[in-house]
C-alpha atoms as a PDB file:
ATOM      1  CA  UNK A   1      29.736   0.891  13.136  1.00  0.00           C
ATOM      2  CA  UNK A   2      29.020  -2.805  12.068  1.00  0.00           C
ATOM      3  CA  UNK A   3      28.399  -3.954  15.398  1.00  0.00           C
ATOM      4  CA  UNK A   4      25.308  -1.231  15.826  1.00  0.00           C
ATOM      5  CA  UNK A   5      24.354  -2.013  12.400  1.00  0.00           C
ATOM      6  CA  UNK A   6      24.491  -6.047  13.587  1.00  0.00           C
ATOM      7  CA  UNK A   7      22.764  -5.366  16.818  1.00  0.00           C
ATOM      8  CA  UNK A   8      19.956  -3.284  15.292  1.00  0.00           C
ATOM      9  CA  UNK A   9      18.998  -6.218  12.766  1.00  0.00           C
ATOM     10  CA  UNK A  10      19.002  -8.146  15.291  1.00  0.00           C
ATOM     11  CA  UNK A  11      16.712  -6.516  17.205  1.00  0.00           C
ATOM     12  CA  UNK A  12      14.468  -5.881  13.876  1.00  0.00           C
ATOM     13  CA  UNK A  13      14.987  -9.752  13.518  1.00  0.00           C
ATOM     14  CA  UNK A  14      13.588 -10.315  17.052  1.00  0.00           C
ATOM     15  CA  UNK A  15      10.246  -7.700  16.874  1.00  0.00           C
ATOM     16  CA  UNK A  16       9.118  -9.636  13.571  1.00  0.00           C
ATOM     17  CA  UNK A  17       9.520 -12.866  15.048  1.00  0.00           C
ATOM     18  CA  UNK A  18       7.386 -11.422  18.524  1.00  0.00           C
ATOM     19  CA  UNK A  19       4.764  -9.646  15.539  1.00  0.00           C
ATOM     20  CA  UNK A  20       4.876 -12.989  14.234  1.00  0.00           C
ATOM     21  CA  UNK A  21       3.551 -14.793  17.131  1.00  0.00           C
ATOM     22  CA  UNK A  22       1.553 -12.299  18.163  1.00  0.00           C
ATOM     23  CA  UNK A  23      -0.400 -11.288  14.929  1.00  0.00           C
ATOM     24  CA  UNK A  24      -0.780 -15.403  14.818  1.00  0.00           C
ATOM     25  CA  UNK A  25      -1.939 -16.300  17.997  1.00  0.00           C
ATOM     26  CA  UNK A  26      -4.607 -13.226  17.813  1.00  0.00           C
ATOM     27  CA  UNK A  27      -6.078 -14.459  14.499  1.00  0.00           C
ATOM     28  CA  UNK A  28      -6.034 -17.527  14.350  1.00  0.00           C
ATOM     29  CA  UNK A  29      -9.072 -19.393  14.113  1.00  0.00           C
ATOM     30  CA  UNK A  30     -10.495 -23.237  13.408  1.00  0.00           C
ATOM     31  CA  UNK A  31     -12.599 -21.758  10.100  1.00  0.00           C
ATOM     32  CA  UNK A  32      -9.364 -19.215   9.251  1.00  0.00           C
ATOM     33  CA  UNK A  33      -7.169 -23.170   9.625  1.00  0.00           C
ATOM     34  CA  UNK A  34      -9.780 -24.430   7.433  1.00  0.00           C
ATOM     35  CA  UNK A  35      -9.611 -22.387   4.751  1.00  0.00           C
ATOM     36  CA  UNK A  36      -5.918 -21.810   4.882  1.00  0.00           C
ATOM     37  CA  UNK A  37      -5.165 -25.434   4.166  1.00  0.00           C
ATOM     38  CA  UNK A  38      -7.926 -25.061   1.295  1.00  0.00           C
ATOM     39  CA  UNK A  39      -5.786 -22.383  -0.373  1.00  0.00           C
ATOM     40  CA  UNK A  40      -2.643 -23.706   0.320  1.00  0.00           C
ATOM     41  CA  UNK A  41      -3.673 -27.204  -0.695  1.00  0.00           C
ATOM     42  CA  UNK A  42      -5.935 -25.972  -3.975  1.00  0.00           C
ATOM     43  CA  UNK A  43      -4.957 -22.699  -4.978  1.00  0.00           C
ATOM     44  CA  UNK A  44      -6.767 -18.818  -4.463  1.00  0.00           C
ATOM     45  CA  UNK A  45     -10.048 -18.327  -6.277  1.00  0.00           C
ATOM     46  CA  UNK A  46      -8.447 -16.597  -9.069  1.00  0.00           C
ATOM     47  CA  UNK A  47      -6.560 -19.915  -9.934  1.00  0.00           C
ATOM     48  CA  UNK A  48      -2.795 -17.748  -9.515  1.00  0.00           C
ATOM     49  CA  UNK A  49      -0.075 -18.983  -6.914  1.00  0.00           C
ATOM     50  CA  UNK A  50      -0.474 -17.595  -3.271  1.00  0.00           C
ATOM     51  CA  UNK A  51       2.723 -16.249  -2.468  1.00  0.00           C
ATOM     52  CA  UNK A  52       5.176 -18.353   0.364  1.00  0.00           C
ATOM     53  CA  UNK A  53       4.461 -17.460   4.088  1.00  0.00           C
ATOM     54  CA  UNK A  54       7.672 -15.149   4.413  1.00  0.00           C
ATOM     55  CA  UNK A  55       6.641 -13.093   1.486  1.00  0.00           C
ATOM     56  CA  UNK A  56       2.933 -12.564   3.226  1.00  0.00           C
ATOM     57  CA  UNK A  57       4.497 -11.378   6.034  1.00  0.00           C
ATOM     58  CA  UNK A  58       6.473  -8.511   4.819  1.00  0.00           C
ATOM     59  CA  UNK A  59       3.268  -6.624   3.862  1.00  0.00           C
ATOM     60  CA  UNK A  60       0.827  -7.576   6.563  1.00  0.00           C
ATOM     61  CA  UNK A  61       2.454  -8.851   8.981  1.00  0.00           C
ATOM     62  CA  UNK A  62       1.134 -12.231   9.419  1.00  0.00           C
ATOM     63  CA  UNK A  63       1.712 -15.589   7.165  1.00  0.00           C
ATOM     64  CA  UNK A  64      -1.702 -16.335   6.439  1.00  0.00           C
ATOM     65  CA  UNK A  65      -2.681 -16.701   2.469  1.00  0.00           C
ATOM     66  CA  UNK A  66      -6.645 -16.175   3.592  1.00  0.00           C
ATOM     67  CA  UNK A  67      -5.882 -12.743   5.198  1.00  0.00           C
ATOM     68  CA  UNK A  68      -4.006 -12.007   1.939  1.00  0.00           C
ATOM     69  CA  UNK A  69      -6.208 -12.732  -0.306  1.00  0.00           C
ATOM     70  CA  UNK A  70      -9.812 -11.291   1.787  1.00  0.00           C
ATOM     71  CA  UNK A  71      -7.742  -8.208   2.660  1.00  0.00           C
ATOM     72  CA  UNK A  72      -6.925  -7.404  -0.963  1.00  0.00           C
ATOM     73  CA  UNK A  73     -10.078  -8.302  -2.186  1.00  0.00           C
ATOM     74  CA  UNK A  74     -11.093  -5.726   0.775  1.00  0.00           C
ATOM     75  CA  UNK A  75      -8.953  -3.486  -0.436  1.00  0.00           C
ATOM     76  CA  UNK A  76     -10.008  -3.701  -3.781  1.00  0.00           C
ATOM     77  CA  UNK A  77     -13.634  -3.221  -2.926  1.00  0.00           C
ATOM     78  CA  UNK A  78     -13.028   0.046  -1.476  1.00  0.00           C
ATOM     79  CA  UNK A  79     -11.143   1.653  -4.266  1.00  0.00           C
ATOM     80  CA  UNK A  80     -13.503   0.580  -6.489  1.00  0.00           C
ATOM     81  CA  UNK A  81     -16.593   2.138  -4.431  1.00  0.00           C
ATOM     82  CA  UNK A  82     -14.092   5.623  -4.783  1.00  0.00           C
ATOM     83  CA  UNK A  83     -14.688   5.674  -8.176  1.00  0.00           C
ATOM     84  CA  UNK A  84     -17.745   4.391  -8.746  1.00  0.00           C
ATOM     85  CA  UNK A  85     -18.849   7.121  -6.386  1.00  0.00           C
ATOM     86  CA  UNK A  86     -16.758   9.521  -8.389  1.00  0.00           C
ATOM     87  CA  UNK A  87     -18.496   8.478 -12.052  1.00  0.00           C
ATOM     88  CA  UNK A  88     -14.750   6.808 -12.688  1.00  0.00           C
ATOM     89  CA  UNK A  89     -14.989   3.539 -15.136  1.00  0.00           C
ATOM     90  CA  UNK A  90     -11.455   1.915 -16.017  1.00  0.00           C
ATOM     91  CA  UNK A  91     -11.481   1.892 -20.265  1.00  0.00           C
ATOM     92  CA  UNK A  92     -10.446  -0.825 -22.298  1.00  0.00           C
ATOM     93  CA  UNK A  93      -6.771  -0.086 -22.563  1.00  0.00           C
ATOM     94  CA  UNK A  94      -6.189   2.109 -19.824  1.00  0.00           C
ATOM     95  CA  UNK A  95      -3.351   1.892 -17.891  1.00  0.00           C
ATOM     96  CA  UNK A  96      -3.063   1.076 -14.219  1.00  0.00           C
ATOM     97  CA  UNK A  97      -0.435   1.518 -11.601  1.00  0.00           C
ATOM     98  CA  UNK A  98       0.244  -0.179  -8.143  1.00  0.00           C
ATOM     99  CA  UNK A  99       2.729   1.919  -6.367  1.00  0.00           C
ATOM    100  CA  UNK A 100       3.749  -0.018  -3.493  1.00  0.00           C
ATOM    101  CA  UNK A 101       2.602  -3.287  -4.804  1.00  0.00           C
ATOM    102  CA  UNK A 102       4.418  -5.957  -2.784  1.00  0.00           C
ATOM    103  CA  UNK A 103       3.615  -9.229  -3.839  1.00  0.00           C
ATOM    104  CA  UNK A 104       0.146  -8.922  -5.564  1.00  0.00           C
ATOM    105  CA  UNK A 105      -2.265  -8.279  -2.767  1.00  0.00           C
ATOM    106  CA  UNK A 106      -4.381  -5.690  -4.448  1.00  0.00           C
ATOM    107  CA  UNK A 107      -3.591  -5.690  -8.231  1.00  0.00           C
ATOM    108  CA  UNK A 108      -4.277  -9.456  -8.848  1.00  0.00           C
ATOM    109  CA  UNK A 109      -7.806  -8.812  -7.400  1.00  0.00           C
ATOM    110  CA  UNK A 110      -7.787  -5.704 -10.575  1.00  0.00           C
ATOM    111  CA  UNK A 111      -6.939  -8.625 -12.875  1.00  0.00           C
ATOM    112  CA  UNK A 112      -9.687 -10.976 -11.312  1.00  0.00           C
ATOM    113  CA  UNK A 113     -12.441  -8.289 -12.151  1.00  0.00           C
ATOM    114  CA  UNK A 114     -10.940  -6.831 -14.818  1.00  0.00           C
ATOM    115  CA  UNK A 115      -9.041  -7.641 -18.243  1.00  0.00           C
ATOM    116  CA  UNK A 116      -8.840  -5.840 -20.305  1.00  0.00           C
ATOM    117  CA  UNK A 117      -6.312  -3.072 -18.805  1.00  0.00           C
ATOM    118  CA  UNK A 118      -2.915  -3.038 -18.495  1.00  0.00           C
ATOM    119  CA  UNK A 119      -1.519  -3.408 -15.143  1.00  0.00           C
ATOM    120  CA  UNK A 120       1.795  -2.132 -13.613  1.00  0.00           C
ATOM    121  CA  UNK A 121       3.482  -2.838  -9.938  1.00  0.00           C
ATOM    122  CA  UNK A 122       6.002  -1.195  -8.701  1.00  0.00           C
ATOM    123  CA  UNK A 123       7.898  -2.032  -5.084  1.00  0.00           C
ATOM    124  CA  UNK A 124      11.127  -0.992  -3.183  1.00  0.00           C
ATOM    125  CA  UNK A 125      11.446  -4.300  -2.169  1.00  0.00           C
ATOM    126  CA  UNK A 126      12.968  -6.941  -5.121  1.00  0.00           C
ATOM    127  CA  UNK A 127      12.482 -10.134  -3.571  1.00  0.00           C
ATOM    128  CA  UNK A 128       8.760  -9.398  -3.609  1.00  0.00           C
ATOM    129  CA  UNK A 129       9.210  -8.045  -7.282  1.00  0.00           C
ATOM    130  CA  UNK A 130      10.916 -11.442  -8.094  1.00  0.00           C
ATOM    131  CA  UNK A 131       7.896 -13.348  -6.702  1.00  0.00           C
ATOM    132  CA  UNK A 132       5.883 -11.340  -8.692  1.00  0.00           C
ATOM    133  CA  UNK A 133       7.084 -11.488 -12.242  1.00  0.00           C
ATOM    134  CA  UNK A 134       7.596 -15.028 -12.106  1.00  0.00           C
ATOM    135  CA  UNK A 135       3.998 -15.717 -10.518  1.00  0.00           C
ATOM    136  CA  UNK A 136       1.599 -12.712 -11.493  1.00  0.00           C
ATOM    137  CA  UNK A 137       2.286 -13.150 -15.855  1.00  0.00           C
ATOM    138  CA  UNK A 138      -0.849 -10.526 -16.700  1.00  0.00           C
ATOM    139  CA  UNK A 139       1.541  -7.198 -15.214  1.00  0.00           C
ATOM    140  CA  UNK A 140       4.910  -5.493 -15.681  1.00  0.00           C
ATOM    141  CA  UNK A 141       6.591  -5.368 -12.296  1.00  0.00           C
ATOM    142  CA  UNK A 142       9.307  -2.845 -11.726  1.00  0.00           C
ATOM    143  CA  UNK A 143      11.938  -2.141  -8.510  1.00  0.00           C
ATOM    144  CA  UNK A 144      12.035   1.907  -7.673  1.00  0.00           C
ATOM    145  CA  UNK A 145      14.435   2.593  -4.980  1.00  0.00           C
ATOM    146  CA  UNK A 146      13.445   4.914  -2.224  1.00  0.00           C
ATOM    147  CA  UNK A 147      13.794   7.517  -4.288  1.00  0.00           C
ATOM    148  CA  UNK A 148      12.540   8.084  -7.486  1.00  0.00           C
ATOM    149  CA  UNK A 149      12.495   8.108 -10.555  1.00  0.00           C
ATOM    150  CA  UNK A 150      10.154   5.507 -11.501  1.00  0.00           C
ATOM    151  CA  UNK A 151      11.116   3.452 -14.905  1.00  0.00           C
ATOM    152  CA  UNK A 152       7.704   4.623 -16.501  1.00  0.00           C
ATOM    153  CA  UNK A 153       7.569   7.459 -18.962  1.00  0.00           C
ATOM    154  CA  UNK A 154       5.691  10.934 -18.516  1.00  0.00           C
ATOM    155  CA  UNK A 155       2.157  10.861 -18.628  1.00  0.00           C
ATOM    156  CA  UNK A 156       1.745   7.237 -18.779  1.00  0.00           C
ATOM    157  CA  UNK A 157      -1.102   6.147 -16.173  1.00  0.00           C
ATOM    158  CA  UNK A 158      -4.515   6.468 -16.106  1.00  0.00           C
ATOM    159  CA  UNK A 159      -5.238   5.047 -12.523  1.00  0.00           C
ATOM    160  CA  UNK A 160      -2.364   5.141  -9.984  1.00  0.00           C
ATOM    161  CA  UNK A 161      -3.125   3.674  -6.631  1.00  0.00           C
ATOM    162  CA  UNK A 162      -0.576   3.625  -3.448  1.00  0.00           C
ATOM    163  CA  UNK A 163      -2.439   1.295  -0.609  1.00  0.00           C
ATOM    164  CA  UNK A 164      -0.309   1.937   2.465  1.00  0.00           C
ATOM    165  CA  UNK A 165       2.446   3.533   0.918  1.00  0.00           C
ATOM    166  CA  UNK A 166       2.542   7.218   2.150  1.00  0.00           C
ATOM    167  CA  UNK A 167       2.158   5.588   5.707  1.00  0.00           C
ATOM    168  CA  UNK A 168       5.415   3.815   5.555  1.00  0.00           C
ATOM    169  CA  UNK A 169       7.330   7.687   4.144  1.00  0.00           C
ATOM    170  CA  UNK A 170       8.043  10.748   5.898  1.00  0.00           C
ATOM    171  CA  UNK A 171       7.443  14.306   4.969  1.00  0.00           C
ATOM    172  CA  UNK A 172      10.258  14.715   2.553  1.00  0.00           C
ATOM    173  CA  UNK A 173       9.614  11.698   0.965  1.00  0.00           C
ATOM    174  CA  UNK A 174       5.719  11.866   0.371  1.00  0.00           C
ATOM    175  CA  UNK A 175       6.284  15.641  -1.364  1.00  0.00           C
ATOM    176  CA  UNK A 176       8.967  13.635  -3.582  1.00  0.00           C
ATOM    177  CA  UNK A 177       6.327  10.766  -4.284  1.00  0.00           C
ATOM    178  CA  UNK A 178       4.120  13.047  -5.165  1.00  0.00           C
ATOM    179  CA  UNK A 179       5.880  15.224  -7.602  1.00  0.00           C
ATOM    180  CA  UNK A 180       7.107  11.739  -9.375  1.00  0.00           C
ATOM    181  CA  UNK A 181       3.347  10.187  -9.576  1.00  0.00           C
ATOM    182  CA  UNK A 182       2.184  13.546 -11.010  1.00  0.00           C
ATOM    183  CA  UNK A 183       4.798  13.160 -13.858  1.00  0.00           C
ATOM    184  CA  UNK A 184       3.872   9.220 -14.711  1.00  0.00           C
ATOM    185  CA  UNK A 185       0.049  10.140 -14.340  1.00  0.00           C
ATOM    186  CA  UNK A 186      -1.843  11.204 -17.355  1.00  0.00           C
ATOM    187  CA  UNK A 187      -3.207  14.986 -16.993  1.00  0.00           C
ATOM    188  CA  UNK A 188      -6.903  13.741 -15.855  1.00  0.00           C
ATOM    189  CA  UNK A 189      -5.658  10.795 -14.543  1.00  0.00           C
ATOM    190  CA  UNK A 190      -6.725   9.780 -11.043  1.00  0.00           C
ATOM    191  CA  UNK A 191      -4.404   8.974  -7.766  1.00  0.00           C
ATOM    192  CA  UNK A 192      -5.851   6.906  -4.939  1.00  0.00           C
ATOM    193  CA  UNK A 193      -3.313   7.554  -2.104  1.00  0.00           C
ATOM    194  CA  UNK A 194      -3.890   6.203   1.682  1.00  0.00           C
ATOM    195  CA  UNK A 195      -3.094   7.368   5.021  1.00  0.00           C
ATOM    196  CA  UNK A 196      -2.870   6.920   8.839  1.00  0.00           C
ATOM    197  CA  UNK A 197      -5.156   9.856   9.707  1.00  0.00           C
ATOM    198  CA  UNK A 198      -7.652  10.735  12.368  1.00  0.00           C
ATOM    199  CA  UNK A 199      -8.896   7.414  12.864  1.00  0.00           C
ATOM    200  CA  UNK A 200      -5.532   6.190  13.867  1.00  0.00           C
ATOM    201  CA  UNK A 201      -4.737   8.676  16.501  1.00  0.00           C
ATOM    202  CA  UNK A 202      -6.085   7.356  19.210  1.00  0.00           C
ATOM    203  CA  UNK A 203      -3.510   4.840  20.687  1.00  0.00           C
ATOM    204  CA  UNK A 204      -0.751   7.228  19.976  1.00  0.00           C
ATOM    205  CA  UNK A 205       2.312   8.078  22.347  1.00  0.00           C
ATOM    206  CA  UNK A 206       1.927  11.459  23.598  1.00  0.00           C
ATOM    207  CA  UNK A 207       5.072  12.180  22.028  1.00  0.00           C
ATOM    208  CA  UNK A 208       3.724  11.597  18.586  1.00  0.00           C
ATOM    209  CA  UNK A 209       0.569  13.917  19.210  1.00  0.00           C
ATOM    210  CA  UNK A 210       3.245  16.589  20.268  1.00  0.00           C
ATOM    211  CA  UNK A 211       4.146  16.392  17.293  1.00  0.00           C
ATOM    212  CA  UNK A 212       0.737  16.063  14.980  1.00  0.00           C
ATOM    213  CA  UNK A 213      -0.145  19.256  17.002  1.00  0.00           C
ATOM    214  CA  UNK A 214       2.567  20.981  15.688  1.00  0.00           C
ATOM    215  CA  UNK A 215       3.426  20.204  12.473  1.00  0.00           C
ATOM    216  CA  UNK A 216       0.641  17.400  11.044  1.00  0.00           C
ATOM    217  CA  UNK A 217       2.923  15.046  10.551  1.00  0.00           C
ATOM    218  CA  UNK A 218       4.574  12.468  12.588  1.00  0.00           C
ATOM    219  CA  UNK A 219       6.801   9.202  12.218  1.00  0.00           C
ATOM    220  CA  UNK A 220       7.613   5.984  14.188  1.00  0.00           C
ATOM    221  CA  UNK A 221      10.799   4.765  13.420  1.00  0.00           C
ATOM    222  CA  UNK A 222      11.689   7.421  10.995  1.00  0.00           C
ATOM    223  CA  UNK A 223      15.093   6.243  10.480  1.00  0.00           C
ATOM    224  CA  UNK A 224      14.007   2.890   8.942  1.00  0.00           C
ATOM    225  CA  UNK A 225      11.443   4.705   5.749  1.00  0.00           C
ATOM    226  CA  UNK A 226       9.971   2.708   3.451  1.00  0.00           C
ATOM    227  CA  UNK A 227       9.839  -0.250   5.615  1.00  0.00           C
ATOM    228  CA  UNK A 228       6.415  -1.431   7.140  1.00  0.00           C
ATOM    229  CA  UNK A 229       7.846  -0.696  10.824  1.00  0.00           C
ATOM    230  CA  UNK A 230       8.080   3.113  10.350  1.00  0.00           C
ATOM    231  CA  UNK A 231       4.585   4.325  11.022  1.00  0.00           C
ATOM    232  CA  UNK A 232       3.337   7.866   9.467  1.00  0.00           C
ATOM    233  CA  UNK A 233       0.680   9.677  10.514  1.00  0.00           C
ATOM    234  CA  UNK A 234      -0.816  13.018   9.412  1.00  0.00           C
ATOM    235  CA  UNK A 235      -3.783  15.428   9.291  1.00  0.00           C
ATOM    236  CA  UNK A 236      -6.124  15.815   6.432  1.00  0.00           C
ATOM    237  CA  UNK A 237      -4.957  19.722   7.057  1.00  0.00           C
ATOM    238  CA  UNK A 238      -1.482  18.708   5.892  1.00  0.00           C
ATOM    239  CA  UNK A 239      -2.181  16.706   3.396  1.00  0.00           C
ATOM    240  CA  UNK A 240      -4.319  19.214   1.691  1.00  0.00           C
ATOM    241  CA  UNK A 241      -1.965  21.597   2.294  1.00  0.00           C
ATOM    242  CA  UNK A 242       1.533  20.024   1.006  1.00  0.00           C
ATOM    243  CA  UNK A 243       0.511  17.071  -1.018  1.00  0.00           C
ATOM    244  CA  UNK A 244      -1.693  18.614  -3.700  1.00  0.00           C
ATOM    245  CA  UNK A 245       0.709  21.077  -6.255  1.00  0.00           C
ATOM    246  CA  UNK A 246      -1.180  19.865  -9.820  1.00  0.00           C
ATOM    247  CA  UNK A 247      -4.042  18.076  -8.322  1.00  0.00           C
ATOM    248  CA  UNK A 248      -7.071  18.825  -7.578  1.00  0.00           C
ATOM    249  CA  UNK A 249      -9.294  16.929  -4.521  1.00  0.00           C
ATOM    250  CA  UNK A 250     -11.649  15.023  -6.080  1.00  0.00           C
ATOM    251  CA  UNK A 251     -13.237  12.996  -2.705  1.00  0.00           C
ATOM    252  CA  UNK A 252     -11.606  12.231   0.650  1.00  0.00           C
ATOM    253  CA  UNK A 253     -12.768   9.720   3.444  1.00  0.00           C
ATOM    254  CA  UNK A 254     -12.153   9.842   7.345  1.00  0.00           C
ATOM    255  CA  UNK A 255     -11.314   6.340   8.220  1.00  0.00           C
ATOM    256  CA  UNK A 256     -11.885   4.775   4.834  1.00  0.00           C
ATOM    257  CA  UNK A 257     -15.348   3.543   3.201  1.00  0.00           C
ATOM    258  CA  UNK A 258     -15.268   0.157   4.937  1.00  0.00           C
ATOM    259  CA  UNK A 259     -15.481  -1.007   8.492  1.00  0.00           C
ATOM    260  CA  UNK A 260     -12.390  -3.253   8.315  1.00  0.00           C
ATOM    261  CA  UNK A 261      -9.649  -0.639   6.868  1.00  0.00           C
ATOM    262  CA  UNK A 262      -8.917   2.691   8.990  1.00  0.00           C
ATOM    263  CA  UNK A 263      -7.025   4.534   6.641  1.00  0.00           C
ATOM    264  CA  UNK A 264      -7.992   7.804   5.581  1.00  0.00           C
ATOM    265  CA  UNK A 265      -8.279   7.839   1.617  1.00  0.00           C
ATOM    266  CA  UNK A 266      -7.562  10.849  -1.111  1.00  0.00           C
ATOM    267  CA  UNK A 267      -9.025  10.834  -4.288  1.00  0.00           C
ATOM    268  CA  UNK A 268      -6.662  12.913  -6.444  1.00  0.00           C
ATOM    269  CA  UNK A 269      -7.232  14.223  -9.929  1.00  0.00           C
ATOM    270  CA  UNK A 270      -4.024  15.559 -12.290  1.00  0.00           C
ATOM    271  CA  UNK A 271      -4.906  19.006 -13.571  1.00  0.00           C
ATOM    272  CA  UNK A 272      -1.542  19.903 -15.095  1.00  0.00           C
END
């Protein structure tokens, strides 16, 4: 049993280093050098530490701090066009979640814009949690485990948001998710949840459509959820259909609401 254990992180050891080169080689750019030794050299624009190389990798795949930083502030930028188109202002005081945080992509670009809320992360991974309470002071960061429960008491959020979570989690474990958000989320609170949907589809194995056709839901590398090589995808149909006890479907987007970011986004509100 250790020896298959062994071999398969060694094979998982192997595919980052080939995503490594890869991702690299297909990004990399003289203006992208430029600004990389900029930030590297002089800091991000919001004056906080970029995280080290290996930590950048584990959430996007590649090691550089200027696709962390623009892809955040991307990021960012679309959730708050959701709710701005919504009529949904952040108060003074309100409380904000990042489920699925890793090492600050999105929430530090929160804190950039806005103060005067209190921010939460929350990741399964700790060595990205570490990085983050030592580095990112204006948040509470918190380890869940695959499962829940989260450390956060009922009815506690205002704004949750889970970038890229629910496409890392199979079936079982998104109904879970959802039943533990609902709890930590204030009733009238708002979830912001992304997925592989539509969009996505097109480069699929056949195998995997097989399988969106008959149940609207399908995984790559199911046995390894919760890390960023098992791939979900799923049907709006689905989603509407399993994900949504105590919520009501305030917007949804095929494909996301800018040009750079495929995901399919849910605008959620609690209702009981």
């Amino acid at each position: 049993m250790k020896s298959v254990v062994k071999k398969s992180l060694q094979k998982l050891h192997v595919i980052d280093l080939a995503r490594n080169i890869y991702n690299s080689f297909n990004t990399f750019s003289i203006s992208l050098f430029l600004s990389e030794r900029k930030y590297r050299n002089s800091g991000l624009p919001d004056h906080l530490p970029a995280p080290p190389s290996n930590l950048i990798f584990l959430i996007i795949g590649l090691r550089w701090a200027t696709v962390y930083w623009r892809s955040g502030n991307e990021i960012f930028e679309e959730i708050q066009f959701v709710l701005k188109k919504n009529s949904i202002d952040l108060k003074p005081s309100d409380s904000v979640l990042d489920f699925g945080c890793g090492c600050g992509r999105i929430i530090r670009h929160f804190y950039y814009h806005i103060k005067d809320v209190h921010f939460f992360g929350s990741d399964y991974n700790p060595q990205l949690i570490e990085w983050c309470k030592s580095n990112l002071l204006f948040a509470h960061f918190s380890t869940n485990k695959l499962l829940p429960p989260l450390e956060y008491g009922s009815d506690q959020f205002n704004l949750i948001y889970a970038r890229s979570v629910f496409t890392h989690i199979g079936s079982e474990l998104q109904k879970i998710w959802m039943h533990e958000l609902r709890r930590v989320l204030k009733v009238g609170g708002y979830l912001y949840i992304s997925t592989h949907g539509e969009s996505t589809f097109i480069k699929l194995d056949k195998n995997v459509i097989e399988e969106l056709k008959s149940n609207g839901i399908a995984s790559v590398n199911q046995n390894i959820e919760g890390d960023n090589k098992c791939t979900v995808f799923q049907t709006k149909k689905y989603f509407e259909e399993n994900l949504l006890e105590g919520f009501e479907l305030m917007d949804f987007i095929s494909g996301g609401a800018k040009k750079k970011l495929s995901q399919d986004i849910y605008l959620l509100k609690r209702i009981n």
